[in-house]
Protein backbone atom coordinates (compact mmCIF):
# COMPACT_ATOMS: atom_id res chain seq x y z
CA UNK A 1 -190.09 62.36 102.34
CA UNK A 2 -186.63 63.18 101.38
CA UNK A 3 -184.08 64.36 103.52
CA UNK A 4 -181.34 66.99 103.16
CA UNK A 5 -178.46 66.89 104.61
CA UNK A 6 -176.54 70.43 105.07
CA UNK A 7 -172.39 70.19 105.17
CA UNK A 8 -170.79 73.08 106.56
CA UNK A 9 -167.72 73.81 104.92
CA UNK A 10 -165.12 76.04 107.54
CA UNK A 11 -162.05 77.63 105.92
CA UNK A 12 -159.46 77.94 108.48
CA UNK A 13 -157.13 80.18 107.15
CA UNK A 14 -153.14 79.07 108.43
CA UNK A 15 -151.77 81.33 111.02
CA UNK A 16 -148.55 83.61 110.25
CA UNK A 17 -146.64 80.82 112.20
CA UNK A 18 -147.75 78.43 109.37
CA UNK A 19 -147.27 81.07 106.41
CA UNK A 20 -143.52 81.66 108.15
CA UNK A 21 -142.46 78.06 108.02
CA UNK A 22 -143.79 77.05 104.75
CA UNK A 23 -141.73 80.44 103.47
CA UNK A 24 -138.40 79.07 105.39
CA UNK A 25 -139.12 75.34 104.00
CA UNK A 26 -139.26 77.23 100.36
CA UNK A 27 -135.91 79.01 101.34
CA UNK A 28 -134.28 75.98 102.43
CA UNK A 29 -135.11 74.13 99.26
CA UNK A 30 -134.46 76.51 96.97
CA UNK A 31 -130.59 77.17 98.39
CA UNK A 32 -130.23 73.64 98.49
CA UNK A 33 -130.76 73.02 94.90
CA UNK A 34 -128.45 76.23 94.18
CA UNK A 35 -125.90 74.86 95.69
CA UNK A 36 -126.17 71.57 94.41
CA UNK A 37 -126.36 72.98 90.20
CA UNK A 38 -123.46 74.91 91.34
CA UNK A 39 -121.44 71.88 92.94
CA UNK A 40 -122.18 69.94 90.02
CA UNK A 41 -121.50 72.45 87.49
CA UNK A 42 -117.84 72.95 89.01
CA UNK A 43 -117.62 69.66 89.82
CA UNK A 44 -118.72 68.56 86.24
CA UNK A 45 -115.98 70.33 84.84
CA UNK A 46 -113.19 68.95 87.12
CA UNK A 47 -113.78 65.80 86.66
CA UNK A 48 -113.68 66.24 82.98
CA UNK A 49 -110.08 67.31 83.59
CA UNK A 50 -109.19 64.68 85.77
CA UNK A 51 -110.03 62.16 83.08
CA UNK A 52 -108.12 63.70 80.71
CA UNK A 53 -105.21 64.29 82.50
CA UNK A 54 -102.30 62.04 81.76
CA UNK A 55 -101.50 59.99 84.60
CA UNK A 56 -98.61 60.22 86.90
CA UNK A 57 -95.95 58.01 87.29
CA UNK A 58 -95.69 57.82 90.84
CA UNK A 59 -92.74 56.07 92.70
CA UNK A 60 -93.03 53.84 96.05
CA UNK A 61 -91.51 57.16 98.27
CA UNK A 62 -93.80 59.29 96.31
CA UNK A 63 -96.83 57.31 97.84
CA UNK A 64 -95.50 56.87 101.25
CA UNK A 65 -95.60 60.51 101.50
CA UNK A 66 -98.57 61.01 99.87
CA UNK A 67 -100.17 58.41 102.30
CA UNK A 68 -103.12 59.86 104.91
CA UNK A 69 -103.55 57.65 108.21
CA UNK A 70 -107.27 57.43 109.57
CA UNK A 71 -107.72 60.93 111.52
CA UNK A 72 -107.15 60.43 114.94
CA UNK A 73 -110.86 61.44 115.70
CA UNK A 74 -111.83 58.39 114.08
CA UNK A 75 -111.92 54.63 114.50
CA UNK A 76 -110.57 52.44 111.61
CA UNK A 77 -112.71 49.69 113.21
CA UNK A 78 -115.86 52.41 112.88
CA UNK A 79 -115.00 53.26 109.30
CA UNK A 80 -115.14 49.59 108.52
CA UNK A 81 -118.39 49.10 110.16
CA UNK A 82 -119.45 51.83 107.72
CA UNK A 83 -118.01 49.83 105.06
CA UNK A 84 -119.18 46.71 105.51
CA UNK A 85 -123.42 48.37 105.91
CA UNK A 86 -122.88 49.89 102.46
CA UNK A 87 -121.55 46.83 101.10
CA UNK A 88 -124.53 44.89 102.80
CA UNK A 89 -126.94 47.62 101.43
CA UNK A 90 -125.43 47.27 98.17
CA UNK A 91 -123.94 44.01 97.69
CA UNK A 92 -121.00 45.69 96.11
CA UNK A 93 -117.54 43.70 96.30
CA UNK A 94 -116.07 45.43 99.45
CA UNK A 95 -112.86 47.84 99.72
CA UNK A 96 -110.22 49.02 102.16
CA UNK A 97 -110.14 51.75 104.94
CA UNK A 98 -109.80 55.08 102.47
CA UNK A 99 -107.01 57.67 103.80
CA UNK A 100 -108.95 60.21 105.90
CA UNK A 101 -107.64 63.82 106.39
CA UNK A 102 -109.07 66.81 108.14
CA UNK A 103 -108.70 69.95 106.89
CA UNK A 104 -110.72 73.33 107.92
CA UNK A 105 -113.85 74.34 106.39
CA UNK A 106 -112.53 77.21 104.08
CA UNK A 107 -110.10 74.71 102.56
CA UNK A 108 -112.52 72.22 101.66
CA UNK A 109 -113.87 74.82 100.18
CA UNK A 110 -111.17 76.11 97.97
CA UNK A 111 -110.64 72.88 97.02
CA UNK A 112 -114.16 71.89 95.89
CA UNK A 113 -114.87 75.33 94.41
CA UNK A 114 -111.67 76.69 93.36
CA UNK A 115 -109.67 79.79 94.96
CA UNK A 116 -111.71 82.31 93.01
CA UNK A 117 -115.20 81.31 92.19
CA UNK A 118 -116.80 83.41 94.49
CA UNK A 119 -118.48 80.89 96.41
CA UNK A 120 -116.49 80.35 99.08
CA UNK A 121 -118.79 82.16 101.76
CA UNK A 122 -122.31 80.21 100.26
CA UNK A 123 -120.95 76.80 99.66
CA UNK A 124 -119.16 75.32 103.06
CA UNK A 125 -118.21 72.01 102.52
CA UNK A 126 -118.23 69.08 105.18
CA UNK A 127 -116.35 66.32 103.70
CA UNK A 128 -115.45 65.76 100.28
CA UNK A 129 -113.65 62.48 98.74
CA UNK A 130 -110.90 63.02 96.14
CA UNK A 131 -110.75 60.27 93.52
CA UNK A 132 -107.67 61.17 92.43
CA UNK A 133 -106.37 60.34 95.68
CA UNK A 134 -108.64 57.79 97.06
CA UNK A 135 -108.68 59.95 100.09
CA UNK A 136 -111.66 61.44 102.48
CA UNK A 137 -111.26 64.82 103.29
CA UNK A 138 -113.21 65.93 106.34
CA UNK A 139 -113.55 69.15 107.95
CA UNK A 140 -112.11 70.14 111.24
CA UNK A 141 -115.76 70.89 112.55
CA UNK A 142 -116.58 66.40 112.28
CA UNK A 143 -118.08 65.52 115.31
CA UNK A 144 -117.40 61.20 115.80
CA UNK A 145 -120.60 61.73 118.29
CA UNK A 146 -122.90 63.51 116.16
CA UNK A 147 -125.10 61.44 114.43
CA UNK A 148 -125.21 63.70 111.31
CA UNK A 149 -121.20 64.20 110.97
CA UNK A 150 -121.64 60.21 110.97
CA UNK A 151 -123.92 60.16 107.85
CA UNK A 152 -121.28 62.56 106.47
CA UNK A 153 -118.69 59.80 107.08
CA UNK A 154 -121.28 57.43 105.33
CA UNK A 155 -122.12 59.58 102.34
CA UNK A 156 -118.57 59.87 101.45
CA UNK A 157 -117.34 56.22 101.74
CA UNK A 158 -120.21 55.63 99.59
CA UNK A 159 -118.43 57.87 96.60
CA UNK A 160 -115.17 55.45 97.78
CA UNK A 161 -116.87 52.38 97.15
CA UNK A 162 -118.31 53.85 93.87
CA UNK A 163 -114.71 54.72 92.67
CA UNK A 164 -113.37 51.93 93.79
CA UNK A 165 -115.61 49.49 92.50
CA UNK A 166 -115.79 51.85 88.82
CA UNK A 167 -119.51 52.04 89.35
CA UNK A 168 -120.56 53.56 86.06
CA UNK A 169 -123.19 56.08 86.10
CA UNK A 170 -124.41 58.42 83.43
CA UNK A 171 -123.88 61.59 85.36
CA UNK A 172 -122.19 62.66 88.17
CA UNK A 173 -125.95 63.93 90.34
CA UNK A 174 -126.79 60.00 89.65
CA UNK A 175 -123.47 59.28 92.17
CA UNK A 176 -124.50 62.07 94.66
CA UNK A 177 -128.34 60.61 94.64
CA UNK A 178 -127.07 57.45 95.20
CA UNK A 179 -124.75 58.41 98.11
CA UNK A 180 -127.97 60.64 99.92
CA UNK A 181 -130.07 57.70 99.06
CA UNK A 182 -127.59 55.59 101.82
CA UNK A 183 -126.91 58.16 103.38
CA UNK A 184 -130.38 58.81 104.07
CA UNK A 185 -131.13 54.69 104.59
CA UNK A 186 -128.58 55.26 107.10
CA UNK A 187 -129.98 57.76 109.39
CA UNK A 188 -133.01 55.72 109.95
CA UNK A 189 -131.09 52.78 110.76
CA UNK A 190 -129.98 55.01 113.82
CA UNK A 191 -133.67 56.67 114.48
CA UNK A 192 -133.70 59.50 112.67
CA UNK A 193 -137.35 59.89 111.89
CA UNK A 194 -137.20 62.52 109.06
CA UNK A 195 -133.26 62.86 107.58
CA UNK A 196 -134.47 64.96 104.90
CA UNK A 197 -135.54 67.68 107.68
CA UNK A 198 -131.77 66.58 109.48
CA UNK A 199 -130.07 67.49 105.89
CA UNK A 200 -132.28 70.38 105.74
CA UNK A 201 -132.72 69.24 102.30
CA UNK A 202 -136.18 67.72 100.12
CA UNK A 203 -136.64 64.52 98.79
CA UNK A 204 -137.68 66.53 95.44
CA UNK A 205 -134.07 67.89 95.39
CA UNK A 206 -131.86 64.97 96.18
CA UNK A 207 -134.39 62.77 92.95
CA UNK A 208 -133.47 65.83 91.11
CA UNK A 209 -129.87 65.35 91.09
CA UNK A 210 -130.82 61.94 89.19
CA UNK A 211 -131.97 63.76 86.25
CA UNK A 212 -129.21 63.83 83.89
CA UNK A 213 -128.74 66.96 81.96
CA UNK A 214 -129.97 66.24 77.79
């Protein structure tokens, strides 16, 4: 005698809740990936110009004033912490306490973007490190308790180290997947359970940025 065994098969069809976040997750990715194409586009270009720039002979006075003190809303003792994980993460040669300077929001991003690209109200920049000055710039809004301003901190003396160091990379999104990479390393060292979802980015998006253009 042979027996038959009968499956039934149930399609559950996903609620509007489901369709809704899955729709938003899309969003999310999709503005994230804008925005970085864009960054690195603009970014692409300026550092083009940087290296070819003739360099500046810059006198002892010059560089006194040009000098940036930690921010007040942060410890030089903290930054070095910071330091010294990447460097253990890395096992690059270490480097000093970068300049840090706060500026607000819409400055940042003028000086990412440019006065007049027409980005200013998409693209609101956090923290950005200028190599030309060996300087972090972060933005009034840095929280020294908030566990994603933090990263920020992190993701940024990562692109010091790089610059310092003269880590070679073929393309500029291979330096920002590298910071996010230890950026990303880091939040989980504090207990962030999903830092992709934290940086409302994708891990699709940050291995993206590896993919230098042909």
């Amino acid at each position: 005698m042979v027996t038959v065994h009968k499956f039934k098969v149930e399609y559950k069809i996903p609620s509007a809740l489901t369709w809704t976040r899955k729709i938003i997750a899309m969003i999310r990715h999709a503005i994230f990936v804008a925005r970085l194409f864009a960054i690195s586009s603009i970014l692409t270009q300026t550092s083009r110009a940087e290296n070819n720039h003739p360099a500046k002979a810059i006198s002892d006075n010059e560089k006194g004033a040009q000098r940036v003190s930690v921010s007040a809303h942060i410890s030089a003792d903290i930054v070095r912490d910071y330091i010294k994980w990447i460097v253990d993460q890395t096992s690059w040669p270490t480097a000093g306490v970068p300049p840090i300077k706060t500026t607000s929001p819409e400055e940042l991003g003028k000086m990412l973007l440019g006065p007049s690209s027409g980005l200013e109200e998409i693209i609101r920049p956090t923290a950005l490190y200028s190599k030309n000055e060996h300087l972090i710039y972060l933005a009034t809004t840095w929280k020294k308790d908030n566990v994603l301003d933090q990263s920020i901190l992190v993701h940024e003396l990562v692109h010091h180290l790089q610059v310092e160091n003269h880590i070679q990379l073929e393309c500029w999104g291979r330096y920002e997947a590298q910071a996010y990479e230890l950026q990303i390393r880091w939040l989980r060292t504090q207990g962030v359970e999903d830092p992709y979802r934290l940086l409302r980015a994708t891990r699709t998006a940050i291995d993206s940025l590896a993919e230098c253009p042909q």
